[in-house]
C-alpha atoms as a PDB file:
ATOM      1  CA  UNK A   1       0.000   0.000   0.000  1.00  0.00           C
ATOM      2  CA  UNK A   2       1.058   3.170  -1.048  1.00  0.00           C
ATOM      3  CA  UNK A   3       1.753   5.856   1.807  1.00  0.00           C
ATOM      4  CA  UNK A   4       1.377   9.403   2.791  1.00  0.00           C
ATOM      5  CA  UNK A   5       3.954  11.635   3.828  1.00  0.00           C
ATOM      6  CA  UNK A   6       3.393  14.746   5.588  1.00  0.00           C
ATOM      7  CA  UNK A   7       6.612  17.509   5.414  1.00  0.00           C
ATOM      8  CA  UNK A   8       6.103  20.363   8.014  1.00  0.00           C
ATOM      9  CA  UNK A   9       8.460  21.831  10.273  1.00  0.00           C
ATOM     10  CA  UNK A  10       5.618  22.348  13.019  1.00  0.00           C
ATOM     11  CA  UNK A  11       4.901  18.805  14.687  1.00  0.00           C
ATOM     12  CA  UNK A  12       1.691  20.092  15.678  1.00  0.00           C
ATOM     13  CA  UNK A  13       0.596  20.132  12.105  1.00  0.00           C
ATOM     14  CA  UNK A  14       2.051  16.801  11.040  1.00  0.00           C
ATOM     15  CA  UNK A  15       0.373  15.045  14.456  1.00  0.00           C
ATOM     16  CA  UNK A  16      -2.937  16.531  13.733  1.00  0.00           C
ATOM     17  CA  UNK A  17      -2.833  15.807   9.894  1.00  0.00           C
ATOM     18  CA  UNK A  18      -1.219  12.357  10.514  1.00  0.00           C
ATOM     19  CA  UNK A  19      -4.136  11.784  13.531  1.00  0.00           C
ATOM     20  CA  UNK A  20      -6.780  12.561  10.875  1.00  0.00           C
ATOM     21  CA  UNK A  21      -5.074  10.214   8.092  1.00  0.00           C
ATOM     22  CA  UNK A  22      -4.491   7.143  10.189  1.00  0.00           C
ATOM     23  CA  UNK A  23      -8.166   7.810  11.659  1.00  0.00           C
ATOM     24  CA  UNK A  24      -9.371   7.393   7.899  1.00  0.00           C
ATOM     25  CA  UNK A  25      -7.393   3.962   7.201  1.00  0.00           C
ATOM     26  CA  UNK A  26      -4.385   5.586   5.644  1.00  0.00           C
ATOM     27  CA  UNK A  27      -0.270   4.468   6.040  1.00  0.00           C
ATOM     28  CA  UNK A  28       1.502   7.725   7.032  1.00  0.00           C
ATOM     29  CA  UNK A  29       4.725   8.848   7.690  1.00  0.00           C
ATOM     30  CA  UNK A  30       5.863  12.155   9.001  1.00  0.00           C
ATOM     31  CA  UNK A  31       9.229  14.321   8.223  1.00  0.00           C
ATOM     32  CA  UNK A  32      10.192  17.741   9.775  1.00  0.00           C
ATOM     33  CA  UNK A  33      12.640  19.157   6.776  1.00  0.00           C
ATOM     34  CA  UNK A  34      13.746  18.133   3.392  1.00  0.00           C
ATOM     35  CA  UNK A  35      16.399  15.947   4.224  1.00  0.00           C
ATOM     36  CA  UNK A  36      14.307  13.175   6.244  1.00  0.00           C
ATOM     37  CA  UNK A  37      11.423  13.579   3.640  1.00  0.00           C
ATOM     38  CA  UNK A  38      13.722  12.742   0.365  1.00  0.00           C
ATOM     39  CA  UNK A  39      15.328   9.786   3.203  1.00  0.00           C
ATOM     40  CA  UNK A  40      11.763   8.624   3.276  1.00  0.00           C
ATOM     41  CA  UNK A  41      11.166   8.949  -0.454  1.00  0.00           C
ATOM     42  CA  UNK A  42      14.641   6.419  -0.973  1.00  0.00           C
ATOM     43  CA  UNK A  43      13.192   3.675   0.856  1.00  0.00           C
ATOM     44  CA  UNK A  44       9.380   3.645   0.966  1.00  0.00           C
ATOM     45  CA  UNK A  45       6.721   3.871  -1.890  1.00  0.00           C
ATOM     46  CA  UNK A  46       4.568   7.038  -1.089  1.00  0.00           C
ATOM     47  CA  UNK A  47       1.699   8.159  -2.804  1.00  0.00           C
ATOM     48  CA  UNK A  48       1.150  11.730  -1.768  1.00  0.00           C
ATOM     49  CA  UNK A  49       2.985  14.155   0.178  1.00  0.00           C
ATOM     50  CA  UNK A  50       1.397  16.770   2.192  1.00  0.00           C
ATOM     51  CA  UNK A  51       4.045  19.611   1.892  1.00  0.00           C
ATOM     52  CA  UNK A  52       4.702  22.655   4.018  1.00  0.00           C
ATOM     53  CA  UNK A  53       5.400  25.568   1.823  1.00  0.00           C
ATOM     54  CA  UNK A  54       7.906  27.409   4.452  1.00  0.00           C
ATOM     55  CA  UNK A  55      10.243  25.242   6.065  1.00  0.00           C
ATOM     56  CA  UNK A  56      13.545  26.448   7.360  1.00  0.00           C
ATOM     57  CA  UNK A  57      16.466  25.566   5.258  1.00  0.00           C
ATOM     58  CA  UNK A  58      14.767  24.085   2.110  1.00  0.00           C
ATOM     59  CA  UNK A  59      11.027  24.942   1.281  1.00  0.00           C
ATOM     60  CA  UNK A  60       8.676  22.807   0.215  1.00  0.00           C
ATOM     61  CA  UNK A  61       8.747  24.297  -3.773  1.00  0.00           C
ATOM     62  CA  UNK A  62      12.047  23.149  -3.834  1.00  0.00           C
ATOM     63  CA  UNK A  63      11.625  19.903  -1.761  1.00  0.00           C
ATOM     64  CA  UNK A  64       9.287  19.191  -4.150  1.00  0.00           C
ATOM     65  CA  UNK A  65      12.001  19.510  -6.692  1.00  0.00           C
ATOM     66  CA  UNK A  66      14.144  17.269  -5.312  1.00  0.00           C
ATOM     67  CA  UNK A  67      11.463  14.846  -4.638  1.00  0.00           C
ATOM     68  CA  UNK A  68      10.675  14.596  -7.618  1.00  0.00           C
ATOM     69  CA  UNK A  69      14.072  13.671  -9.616  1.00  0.00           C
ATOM     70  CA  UNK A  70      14.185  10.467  -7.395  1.00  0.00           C
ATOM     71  CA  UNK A  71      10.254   9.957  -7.977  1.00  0.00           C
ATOM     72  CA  UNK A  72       8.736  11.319 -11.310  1.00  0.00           C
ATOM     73  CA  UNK A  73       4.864  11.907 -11.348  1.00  0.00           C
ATOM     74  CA  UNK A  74       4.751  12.443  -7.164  1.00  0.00           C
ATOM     75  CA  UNK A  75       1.464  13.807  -6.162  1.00  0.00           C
ATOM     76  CA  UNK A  76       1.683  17.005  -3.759  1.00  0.00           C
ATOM     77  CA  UNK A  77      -0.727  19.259  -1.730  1.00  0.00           C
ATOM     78  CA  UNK A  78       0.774  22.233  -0.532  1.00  0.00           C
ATOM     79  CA  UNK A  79      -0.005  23.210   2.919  1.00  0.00           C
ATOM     80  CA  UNK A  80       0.730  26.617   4.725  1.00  0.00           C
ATOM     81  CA  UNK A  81      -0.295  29.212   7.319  1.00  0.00           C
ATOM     82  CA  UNK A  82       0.597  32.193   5.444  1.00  0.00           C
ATOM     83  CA  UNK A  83      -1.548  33.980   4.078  1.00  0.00           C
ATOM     84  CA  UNK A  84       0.631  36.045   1.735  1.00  0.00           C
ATOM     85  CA  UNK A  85       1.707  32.718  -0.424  1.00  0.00           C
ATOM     86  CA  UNK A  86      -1.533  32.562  -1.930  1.00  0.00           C
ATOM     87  CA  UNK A  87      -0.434  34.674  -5.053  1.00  0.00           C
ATOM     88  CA  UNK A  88       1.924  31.165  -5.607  1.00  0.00           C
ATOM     89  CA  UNK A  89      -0.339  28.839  -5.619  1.00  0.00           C
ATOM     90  CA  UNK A  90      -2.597  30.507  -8.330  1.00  0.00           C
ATOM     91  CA  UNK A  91       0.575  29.898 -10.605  1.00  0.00           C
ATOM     92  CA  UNK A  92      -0.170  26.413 -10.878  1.00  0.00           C
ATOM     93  CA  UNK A  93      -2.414  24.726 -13.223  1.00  0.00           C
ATOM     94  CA  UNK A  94      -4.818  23.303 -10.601  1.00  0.00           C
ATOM     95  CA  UNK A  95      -4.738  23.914  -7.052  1.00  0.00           C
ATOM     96  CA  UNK A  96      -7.462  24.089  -3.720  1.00  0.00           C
ATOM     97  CA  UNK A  97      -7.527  26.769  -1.497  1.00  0.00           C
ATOM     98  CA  UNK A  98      -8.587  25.306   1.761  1.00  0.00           C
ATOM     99  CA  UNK A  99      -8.418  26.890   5.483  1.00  0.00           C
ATOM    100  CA  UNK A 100      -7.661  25.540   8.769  1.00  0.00           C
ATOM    101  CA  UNK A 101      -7.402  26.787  11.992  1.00  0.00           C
ATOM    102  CA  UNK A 102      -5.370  24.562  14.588  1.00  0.00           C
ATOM    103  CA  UNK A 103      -7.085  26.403  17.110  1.00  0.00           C
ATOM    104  CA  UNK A 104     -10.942  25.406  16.865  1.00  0.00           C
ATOM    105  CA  UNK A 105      -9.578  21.580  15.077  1.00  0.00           C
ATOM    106  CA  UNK A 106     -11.663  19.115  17.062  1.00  0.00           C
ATOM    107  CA  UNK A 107      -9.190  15.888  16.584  1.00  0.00           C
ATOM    108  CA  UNK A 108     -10.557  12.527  17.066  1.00  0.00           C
ATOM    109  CA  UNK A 109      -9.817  10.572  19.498  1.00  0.00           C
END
């Protein structure tokens, strides 16, 4: 079974996203920069990542990048908190805006 990897440098976001995911019957593994996540990519078959857009070091465009030389075709969904990186994301071809608030997030249990 193909996995999901979630890339975000804030481990609240990757435990509620991977909480959610598991909840739903999905195979997830986490990463908290670009270096674990293209470790991850070497060794296990992953279907989608969920990517953080800003990430210290290496963002997630050029993660992406990266991730992508080692597997062609990978599926991505960008995730962020700012705001102001909105005016990216209508530079691609198709793309979801979608909000959420960690604050009022009722996780289940």
């Amino acid at each position: 079974m193909k996995r999901i990897l979630i890339v975000d440098d804030d481990h609240r976001i990757r435990a509620i996203y991977k909480r959610l995911l598991v909840g739903e019957g999905f195979k997830v593994l986490t990463a908290h920069d670009a270096k674990v996540a293209n470790e991850i990519l070497t060794k296990d078959e992953i279907g989608l990542v969920l990517l953080d857009i800003k990430m210290p070091d290496i963002d997630g465009i050029e993660t992406l990048k990266i991730m992508r030389s080692t597997q062609q075709g990978l599926q991505a969904i960008f995730i962020t908190a700012y705001p102001g990186t909105l005016v990216f994301l209508f530079s691609f071809h198709n793309y979801v805006m979608a909000s959420l608030h960690v604050s009022t997030m009722v996780i289940p249990q």
